[in-house]
Protein backbone atom coordinates (compact mmCIF):
# COMPACT_ATOMS: atom_id res chain seq x y z
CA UNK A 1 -8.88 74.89 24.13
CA UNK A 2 -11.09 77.66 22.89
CA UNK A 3 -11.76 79.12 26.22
CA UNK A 4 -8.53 79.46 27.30
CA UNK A 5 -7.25 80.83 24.12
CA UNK A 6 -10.01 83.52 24.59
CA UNK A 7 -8.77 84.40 27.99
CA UNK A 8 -5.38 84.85 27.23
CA UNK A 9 -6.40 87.42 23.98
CA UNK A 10 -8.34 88.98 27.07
CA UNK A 11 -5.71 89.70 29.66
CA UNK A 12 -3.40 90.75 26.47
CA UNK A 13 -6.43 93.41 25.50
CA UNK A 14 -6.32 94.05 29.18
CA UNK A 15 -3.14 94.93 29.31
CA UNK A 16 -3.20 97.13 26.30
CA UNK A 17 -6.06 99.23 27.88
CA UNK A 18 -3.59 99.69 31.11
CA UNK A 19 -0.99 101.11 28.64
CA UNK A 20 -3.07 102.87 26.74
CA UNK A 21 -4.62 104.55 30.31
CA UNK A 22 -1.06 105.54 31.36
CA UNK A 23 -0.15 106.98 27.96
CA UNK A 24 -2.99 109.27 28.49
CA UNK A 25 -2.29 110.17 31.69
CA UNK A 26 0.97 110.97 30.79
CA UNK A 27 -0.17 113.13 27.73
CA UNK A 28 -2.96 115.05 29.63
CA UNK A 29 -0.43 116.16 32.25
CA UNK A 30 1.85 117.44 29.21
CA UNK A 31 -1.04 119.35 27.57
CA UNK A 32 -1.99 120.86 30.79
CA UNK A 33 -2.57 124.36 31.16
CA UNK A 34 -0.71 124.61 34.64
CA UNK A 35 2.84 124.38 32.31
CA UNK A 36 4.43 127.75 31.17
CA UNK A 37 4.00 128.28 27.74
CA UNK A 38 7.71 128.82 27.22
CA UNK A 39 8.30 125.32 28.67
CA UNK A 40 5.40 123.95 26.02
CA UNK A 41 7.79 125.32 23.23
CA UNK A 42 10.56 123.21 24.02
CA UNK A 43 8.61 119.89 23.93
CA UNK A 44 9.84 119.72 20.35
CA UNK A 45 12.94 119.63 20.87
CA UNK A 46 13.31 117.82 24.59
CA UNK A 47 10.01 114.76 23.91
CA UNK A 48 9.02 114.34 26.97
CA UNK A 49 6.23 111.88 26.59
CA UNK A 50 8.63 109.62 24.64
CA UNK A 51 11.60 109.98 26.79
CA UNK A 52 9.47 109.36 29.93
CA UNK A 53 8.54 106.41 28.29
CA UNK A 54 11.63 105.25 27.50
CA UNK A 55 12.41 105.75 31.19
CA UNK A 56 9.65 103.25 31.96
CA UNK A 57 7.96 105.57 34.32
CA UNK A 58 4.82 104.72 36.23
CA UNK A 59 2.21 106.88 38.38
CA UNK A 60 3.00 104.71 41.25
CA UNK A 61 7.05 105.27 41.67
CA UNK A 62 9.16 107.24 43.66
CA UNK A 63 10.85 109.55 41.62
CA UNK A 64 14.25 111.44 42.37
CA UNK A 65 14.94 114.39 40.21
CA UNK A 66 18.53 115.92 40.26
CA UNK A 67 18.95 119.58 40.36
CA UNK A 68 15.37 120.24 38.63
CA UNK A 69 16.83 123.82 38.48
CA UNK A 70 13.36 126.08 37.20
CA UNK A 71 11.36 122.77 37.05
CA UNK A 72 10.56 122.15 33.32
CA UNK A 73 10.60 118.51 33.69
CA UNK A 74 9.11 118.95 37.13
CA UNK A 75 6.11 120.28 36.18
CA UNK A 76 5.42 117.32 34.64
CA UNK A 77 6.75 114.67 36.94
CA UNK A 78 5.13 116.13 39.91
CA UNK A 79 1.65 116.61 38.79
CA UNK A 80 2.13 112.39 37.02
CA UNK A 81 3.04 111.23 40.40
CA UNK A 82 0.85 112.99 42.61
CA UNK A 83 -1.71 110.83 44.75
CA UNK A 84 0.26 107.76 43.33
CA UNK A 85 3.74 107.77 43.81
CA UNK A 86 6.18 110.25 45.48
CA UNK A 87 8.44 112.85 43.99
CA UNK A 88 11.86 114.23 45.34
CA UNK A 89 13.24 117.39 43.93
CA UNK A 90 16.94 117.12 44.68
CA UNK A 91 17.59 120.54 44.00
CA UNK A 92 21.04 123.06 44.98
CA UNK A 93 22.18 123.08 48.98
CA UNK A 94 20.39 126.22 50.22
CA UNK A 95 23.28 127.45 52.12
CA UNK A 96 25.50 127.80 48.83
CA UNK A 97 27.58 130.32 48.30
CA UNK A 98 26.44 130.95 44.73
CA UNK A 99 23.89 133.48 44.79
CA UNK A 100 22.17 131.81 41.45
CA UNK A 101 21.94 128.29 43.35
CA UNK A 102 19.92 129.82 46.33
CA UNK A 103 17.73 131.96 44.59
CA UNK A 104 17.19 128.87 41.71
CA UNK A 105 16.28 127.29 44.71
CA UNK A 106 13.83 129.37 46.38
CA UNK A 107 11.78 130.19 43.14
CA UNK A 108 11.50 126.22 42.85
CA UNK A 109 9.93 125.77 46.40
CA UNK A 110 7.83 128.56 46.18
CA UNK A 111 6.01 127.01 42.40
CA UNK A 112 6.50 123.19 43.80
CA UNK A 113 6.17 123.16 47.39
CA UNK A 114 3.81 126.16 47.83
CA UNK A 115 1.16 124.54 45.39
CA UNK A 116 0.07 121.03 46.43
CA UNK A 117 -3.19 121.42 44.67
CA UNK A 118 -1.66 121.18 41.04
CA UNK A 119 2.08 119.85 42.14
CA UNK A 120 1.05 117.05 45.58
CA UNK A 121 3.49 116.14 48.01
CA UNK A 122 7.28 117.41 46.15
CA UNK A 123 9.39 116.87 48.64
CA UNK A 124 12.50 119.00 48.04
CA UNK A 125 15.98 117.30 49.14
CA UNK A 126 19.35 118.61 48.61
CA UNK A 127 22.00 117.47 46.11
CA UNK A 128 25.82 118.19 45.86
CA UNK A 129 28.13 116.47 43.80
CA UNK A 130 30.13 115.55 46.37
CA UNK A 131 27.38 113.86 48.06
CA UNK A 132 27.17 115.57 51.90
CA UNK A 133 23.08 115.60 51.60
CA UNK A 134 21.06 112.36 50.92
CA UNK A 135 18.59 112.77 47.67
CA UNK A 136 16.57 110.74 49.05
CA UNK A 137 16.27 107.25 51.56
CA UNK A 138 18.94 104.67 50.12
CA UNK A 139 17.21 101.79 48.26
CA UNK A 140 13.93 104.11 48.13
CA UNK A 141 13.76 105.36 44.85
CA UNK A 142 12.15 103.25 41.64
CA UNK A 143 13.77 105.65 39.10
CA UNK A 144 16.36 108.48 39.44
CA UNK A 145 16.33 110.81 36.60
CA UNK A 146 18.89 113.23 35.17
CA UNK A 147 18.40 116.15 32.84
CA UNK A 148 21.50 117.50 31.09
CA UNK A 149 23.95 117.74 34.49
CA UNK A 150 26.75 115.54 33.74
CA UNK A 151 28.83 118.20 32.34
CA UNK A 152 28.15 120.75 35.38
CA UNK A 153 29.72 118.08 37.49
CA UNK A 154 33.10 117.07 35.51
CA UNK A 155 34.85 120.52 36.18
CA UNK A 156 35.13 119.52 39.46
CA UNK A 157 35.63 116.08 38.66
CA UNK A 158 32.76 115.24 41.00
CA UNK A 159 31.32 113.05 38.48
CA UNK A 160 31.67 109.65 39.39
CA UNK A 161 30.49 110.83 43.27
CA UNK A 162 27.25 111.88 41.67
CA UNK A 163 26.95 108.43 39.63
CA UNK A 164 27.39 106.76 42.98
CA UNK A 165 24.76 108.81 45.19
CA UNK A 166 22.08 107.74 42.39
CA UNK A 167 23.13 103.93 42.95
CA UNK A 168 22.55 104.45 46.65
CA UNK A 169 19.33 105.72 46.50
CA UNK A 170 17.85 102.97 43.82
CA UNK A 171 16.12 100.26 45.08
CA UNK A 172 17.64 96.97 44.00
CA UNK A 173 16.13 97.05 39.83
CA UNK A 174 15.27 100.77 40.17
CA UNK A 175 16.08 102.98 36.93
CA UNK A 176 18.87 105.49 36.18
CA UNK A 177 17.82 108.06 33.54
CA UNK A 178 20.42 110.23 31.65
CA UNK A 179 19.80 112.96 29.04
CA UNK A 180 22.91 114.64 28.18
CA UNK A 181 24.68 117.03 25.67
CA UNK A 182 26.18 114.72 23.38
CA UNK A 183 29.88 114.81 22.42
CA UNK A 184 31.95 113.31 19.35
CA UNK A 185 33.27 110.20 20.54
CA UNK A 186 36.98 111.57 19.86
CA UNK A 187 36.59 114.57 22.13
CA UNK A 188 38.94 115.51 24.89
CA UNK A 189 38.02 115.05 28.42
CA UNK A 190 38.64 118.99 28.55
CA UNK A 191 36.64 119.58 25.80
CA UNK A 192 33.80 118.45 27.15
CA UNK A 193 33.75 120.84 30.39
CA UNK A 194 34.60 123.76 28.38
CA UNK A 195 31.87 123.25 25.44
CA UNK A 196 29.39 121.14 27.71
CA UNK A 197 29.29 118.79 25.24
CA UNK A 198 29.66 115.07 26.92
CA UNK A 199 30.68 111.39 25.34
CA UNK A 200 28.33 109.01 25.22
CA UNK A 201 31.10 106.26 26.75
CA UNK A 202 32.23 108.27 28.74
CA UNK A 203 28.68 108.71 30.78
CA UNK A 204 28.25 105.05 30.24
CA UNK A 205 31.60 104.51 32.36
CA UNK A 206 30.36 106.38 34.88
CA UNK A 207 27.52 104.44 35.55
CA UNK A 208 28.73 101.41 34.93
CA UNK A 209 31.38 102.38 37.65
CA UNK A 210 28.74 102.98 40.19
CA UNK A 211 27.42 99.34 39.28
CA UNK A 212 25.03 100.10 37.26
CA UNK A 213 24.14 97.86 33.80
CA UNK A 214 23.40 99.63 30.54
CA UNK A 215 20.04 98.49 29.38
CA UNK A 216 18.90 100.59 26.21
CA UNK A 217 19.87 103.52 24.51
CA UNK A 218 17.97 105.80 22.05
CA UNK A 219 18.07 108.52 19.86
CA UNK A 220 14.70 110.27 21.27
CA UNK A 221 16.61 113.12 21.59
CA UNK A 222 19.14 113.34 18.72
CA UNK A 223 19.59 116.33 17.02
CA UNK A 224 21.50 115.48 13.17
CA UNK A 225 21.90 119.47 12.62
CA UNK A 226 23.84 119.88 15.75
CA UNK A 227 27.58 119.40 14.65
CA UNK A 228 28.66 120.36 18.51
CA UNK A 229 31.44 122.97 17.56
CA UNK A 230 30.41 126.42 18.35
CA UNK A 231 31.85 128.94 19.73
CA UNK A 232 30.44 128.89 22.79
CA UNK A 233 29.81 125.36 23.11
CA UNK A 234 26.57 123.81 23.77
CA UNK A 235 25.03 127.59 25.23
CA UNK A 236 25.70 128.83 21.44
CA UNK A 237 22.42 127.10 20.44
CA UNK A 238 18.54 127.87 22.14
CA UNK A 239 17.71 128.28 24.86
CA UNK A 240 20.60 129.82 25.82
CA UNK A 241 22.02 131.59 22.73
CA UNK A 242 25.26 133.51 24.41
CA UNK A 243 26.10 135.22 21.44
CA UNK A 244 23.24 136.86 21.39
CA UNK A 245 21.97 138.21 18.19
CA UNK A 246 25.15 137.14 16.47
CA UNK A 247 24.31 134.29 13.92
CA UNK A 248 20.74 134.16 16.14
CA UNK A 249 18.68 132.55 13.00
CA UNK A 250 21.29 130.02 12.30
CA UNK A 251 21.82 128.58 15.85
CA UNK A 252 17.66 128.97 16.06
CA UNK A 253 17.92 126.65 12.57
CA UNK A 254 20.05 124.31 14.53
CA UNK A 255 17.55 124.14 17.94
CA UNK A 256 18.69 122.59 21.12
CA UNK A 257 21.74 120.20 21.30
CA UNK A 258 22.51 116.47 20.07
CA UNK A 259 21.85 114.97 23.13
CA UNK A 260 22.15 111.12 24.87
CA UNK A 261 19.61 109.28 26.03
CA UNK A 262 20.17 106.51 28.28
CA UNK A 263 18.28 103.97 30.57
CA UNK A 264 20.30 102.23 33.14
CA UNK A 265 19.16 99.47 35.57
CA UNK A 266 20.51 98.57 39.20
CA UNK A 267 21.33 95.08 39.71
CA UNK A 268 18.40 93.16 41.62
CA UNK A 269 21.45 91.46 43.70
């Protein structure tokens, strides 16, 4: 019996190593000196070695982004993925009528797709609410990932459309991964587009609408000093800060907003 009790401690301390390996990977493409130094200073407030984690994401997936707008999580998934697995940047429609979406656009595929020496393959797809483009192949995608958006979709009450595109491009088990401004559980449906602020049931609905099964939640990304009233909702605190130098040291105090942090799972069948 000893020798087989020896192998299994073996292919545990095996599989340790491969963890281990990944966790560095992950942390060496963090600390790397190809990320702006204004995106370094929000790590402490958006974790994104922990929350990638939590996401369950591997070097060898394909990985849909949604609306990546400048790229700060970008700059890390790309550069993660690259040689290994394949990235799509589902970023605004190029013929939009907003002036901000086009040009957000073109300074994205200028850093991503113009540098394939630090960045790889990014393959930049289109995303609308309303779902006219295709983010990527349907049952392609290991993980889709979203970074604060839910809110910019509700005015319109595209919401639900968006949930659904995500379903259709997951492969069957692939990962749904929401970080959003987080709400009180009590606030108005109205509320949340004007302040930004969203609740946590309510983005759970929406998934789970779009067939998707809640499997974990966690407070990575909490934020206890953020009470989610302000005047200008969630662009009162960093890194927006719309009131300017008004009440600047307090809503610096406070940092970036409560948020969600959710992992999702598409059925296998």
């Amino acid at each position: 019996m000893k020798p087989i009790h020896w192998l299994a401690c073996a292919a545990c301390a095996l599989s340790l190593v491969g963890n281990n390996l990944q966790a560095a990977d992950l942390n060496s493409v963090i600390k790397g000196e190809h990320r702006a130094t204004t995106n370094v200073a929000r790590d402490q407030f958006r974790h994104p070695a922990e929350t990638l984690k939590f996401f369950q994401l591997e070097p060898n997936m394909t990985v849909v982004e949604i609306t990546p707008g400048g790229g700060w999580y970008s700059e890390i998934l790309a550069p993660l993925l690259k040689g290994q697995g394949n990235f799509y940047a589902a970023h605004f429609p190029a013929d939009s009528n907003s002036s901000y979406f086009v040009n957000s656009r073109r300074a994205f595929s200028k850093k991503f797709v113009g540098n394939s020496d630090t960045y790889g393959d990014v393959r930049l797809t289109t995303f609308s609410p309303s779902g006219e483009f295709e983010i990527a192949p349907a049952n392609s995608a290991d993980a889709v990932l979203t970074f604060r958006n839910v809110h910019n979709w509700m005015s319109n009450k595209k919401e639900q459309q968006a949930f659904d595109q995500f379903f259709t491009a997951l492969k069957p088990g692939g990962i749904l991964g929401v970080v959003e401004h987080r709400a009180k559980a009590s606030t108005s449906h109205a509320d949340m587009i004007k302040s930004g602020y969203v609740a946590q049931d309510y983005v759970i609905e929406l998934a789970k609408n779009s067939g998707f099964v809640l499997e974990a939640t966690s407070e990575i990304n909490a934020n206890s000093k953020d009470t989610t009233l302000h005047p200008k909702g969630v662009w009162t605190l960093p890194p927006v800060l719309r009131l300017g130098d008004e009440n600047k040291n307090k809503y610096l105090a406070i940092g970036e907003s409560d948020r969600m942090t959710l992992r999702f799972r598409k059925p296998k069948s």
